[in-house]
N, C-alpha and C. Protein backbone atom coordinates (compact mmCIF):
# COMPACT_ATOMS: atom_id res chain seq x y z
N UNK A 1 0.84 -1.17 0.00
CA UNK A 1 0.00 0.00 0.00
C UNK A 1 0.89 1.23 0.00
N UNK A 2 0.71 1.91 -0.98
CA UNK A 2 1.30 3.59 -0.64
C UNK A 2 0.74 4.46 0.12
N UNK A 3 1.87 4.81 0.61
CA UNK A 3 1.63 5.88 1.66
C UNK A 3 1.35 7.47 0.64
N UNK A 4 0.58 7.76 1.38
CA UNK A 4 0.15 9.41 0.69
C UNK A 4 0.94 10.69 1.97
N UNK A 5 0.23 11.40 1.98
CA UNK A 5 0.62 12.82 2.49
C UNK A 5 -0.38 12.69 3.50
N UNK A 6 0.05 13.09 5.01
CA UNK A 6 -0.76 12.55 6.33
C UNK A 6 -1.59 13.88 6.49
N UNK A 7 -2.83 13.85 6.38
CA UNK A 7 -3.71 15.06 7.02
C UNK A 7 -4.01 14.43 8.79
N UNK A 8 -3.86 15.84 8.80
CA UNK A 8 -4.13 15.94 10.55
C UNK A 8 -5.77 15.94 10.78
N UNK A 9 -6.30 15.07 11.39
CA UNK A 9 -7.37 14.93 12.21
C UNK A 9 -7.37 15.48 13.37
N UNK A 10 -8.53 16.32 14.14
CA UNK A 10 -8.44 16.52 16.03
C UNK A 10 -9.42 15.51 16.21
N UNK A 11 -9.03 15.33 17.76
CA UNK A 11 -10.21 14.33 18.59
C UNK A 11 -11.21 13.91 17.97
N UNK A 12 -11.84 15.59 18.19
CA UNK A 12 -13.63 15.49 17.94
C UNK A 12 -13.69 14.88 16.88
N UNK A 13 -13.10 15.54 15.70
CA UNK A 13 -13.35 15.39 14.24
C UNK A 13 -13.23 13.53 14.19
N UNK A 14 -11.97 13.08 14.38
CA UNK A 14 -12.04 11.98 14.59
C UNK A 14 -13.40 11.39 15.11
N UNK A 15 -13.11 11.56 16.38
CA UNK A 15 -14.79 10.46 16.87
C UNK A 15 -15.63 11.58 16.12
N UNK A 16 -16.05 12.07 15.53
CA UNK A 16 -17.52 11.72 14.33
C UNK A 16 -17.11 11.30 13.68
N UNK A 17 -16.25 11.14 12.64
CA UNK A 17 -15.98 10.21 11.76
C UNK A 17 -16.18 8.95 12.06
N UNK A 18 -15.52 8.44 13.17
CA UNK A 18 -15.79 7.04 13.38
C UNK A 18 -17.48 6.63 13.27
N UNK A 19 -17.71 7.65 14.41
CA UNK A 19 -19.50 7.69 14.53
C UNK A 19 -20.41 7.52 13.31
N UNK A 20 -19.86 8.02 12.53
CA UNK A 20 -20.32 8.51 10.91
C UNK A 20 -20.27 6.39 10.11
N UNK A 21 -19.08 6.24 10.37
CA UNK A 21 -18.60 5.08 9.95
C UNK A 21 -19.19 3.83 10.41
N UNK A 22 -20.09 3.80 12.16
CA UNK A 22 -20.36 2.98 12.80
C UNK A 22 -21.71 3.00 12.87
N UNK A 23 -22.39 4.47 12.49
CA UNK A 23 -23.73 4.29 12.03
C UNK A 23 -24.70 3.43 10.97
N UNK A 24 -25.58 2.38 11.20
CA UNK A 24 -26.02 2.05 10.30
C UNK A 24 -26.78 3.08 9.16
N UNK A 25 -27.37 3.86 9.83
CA UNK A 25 -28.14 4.75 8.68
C UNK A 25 -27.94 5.47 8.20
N UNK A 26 -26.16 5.85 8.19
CA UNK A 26 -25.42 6.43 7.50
C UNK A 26 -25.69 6.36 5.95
N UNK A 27 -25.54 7.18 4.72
CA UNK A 27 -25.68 6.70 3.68
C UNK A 27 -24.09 6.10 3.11
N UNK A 28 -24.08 5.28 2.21
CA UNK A 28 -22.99 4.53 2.26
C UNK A 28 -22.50 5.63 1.68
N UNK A 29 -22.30 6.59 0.67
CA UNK A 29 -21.44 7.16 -0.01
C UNK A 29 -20.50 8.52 1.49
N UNK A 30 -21.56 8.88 2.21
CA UNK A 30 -20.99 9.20 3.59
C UNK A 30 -19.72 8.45 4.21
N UNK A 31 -19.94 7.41 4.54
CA UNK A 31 -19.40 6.52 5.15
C UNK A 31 -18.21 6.05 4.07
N UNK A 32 -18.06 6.15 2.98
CA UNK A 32 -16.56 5.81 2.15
C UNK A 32 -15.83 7.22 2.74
N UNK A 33 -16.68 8.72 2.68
CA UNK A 33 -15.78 9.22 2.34
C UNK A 33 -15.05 9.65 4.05
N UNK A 34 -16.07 9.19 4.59
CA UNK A 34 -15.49 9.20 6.01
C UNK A 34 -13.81 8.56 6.15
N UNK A 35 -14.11 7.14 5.74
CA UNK A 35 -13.59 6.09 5.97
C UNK A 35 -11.78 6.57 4.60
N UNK A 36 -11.87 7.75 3.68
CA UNK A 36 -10.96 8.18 3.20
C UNK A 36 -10.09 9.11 4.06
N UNK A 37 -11.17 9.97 4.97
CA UNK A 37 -10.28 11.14 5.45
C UNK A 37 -9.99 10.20 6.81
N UNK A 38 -10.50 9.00 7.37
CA UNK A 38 -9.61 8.30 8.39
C UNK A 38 -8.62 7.48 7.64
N UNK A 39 -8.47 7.23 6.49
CA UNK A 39 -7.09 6.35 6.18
C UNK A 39 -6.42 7.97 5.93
N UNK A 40 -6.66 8.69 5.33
CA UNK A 40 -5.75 9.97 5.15
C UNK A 40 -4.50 10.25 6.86
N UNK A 41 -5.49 10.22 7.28
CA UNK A 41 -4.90 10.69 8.76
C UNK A 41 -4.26 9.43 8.78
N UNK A 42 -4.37 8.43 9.00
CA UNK A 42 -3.44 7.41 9.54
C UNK A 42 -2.20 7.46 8.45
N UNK A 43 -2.72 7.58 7.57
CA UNK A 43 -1.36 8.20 6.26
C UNK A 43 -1.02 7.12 4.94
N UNK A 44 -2.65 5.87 4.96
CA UNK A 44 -2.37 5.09 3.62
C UNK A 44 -3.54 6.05 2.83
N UNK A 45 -3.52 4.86 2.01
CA UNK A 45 -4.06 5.52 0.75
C UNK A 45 -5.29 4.61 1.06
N UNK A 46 -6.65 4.72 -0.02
CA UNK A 46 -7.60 4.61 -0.10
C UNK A 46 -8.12 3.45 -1.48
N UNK A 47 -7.15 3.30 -1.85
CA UNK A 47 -7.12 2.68 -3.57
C UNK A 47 -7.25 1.25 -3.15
N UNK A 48 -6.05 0.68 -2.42
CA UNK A 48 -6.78 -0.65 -2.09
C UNK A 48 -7.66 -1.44 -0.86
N UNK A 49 -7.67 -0.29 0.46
CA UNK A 49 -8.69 -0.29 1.01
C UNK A 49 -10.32 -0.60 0.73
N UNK A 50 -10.88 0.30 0.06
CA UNK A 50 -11.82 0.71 -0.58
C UNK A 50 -12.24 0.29 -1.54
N UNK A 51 -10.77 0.38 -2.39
CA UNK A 51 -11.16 0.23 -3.65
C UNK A 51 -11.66 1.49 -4.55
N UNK A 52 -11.37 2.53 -3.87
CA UNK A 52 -11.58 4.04 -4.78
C UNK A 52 -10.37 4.54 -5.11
N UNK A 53 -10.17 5.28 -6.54
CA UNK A 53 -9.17 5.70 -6.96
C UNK A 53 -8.72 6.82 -6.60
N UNK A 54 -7.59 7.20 -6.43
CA UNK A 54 -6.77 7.97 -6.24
C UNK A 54 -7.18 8.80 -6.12
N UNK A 55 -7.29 9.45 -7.13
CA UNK A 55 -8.14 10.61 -7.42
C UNK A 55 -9.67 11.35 -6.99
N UNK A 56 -10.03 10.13 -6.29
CA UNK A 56 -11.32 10.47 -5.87
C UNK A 56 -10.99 10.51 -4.72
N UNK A 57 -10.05 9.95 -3.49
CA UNK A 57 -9.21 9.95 -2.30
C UNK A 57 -8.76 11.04 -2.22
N UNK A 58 -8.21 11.51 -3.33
CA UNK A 58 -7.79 13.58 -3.51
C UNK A 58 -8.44 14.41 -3.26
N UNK A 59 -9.63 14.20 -3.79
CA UNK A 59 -10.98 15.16 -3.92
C UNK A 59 -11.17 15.01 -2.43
N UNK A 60 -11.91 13.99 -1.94
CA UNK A 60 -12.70 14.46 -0.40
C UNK A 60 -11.61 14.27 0.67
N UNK A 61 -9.92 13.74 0.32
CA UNK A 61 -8.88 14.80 1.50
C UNK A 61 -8.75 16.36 1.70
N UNK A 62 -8.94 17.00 -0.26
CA UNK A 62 -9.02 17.93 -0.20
C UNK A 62 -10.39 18.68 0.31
N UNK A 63 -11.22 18.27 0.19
CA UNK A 63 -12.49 18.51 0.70
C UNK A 63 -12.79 18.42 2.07
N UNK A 64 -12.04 17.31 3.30
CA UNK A 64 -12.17 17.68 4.40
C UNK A 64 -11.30 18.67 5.07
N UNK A 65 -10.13 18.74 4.17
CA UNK A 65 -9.33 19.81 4.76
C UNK A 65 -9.44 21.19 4.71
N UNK A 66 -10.45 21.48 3.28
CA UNK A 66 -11.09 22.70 3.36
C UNK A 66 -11.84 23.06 4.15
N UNK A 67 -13.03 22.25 4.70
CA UNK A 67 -14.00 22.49 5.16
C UNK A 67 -14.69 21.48 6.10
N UNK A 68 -13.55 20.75 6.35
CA UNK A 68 -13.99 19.71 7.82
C UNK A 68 -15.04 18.49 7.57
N UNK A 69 -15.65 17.84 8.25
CA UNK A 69 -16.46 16.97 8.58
C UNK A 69 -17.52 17.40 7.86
N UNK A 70 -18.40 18.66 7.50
CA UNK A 70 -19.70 18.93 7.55
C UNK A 70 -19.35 18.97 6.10
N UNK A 71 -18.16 19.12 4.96
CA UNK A 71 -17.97 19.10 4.26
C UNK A 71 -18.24 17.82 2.98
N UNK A 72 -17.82 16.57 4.25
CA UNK A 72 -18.33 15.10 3.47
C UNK A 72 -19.15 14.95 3.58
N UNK A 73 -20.36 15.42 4.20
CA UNK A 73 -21.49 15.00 4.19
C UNK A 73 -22.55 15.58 3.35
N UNK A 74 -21.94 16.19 2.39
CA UNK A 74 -22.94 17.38 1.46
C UNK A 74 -22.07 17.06 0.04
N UNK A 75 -22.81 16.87 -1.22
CA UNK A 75 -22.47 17.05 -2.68
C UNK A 75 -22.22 18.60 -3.07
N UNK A 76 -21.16 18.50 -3.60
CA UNK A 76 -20.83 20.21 -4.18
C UNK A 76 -21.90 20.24 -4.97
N UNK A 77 -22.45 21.15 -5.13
CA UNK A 77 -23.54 21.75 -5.88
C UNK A 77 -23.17 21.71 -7.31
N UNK A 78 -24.29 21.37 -8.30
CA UNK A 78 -24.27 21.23 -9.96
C UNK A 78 -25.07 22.22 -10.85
N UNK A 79 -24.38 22.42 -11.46
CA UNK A 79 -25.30 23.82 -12.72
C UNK A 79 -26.73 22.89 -12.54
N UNK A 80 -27.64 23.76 -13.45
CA UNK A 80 -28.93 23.09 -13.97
C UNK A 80 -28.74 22.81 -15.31
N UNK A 81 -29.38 21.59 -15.34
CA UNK A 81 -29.39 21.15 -16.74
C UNK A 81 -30.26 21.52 -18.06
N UNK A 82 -31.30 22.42 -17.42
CA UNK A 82 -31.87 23.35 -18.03
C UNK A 82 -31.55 24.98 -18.06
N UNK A 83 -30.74 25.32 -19.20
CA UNK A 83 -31.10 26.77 -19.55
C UNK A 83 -31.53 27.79 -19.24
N UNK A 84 -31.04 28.82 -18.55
CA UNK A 84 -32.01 30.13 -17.51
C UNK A 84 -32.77 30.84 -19.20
């Protein structure tokens, strides 16, 4: 397994994540990306864990580090597919 670049987790943030991870009624796509920014912090990668690519392990490290926990739990917002 390759090692990536270690993001720092605190406590709290940690235990919700876990919480997030140990919830059943979590939605699963929640719970991967949880389960990315806790391999981030421990400092592997996500590719053969998971089974998600690289690149998508990039996106929501970079995404919790912008904007924390409350960050994985929300889809970035999409144009409309209809025409103003």
């Amino acid at each position: 397994m390759r090692k990536i670049e270690q993001i720092v987790v605190g406590a709290t943030d940690r235990e919700r994540l876990d919480r997030l991870v140990r919830d059943r009624n979590t939605p699963h796509k929640v719970v991967w990306r949880a389960r990315i920014a806790l391999l981030a912090s421990d400092g592997s990668t996500a590719e053969a864990t998971l089974g998600k690519s690289l690149m998508t392990a990039r996106r929501w490290r970079q995404r919790h580090l912008a904007k924390g926990v409350d960050r994985l739990l929300k889809d970035a917002t999409r144009p409309s597919r209809i025409k103003p």
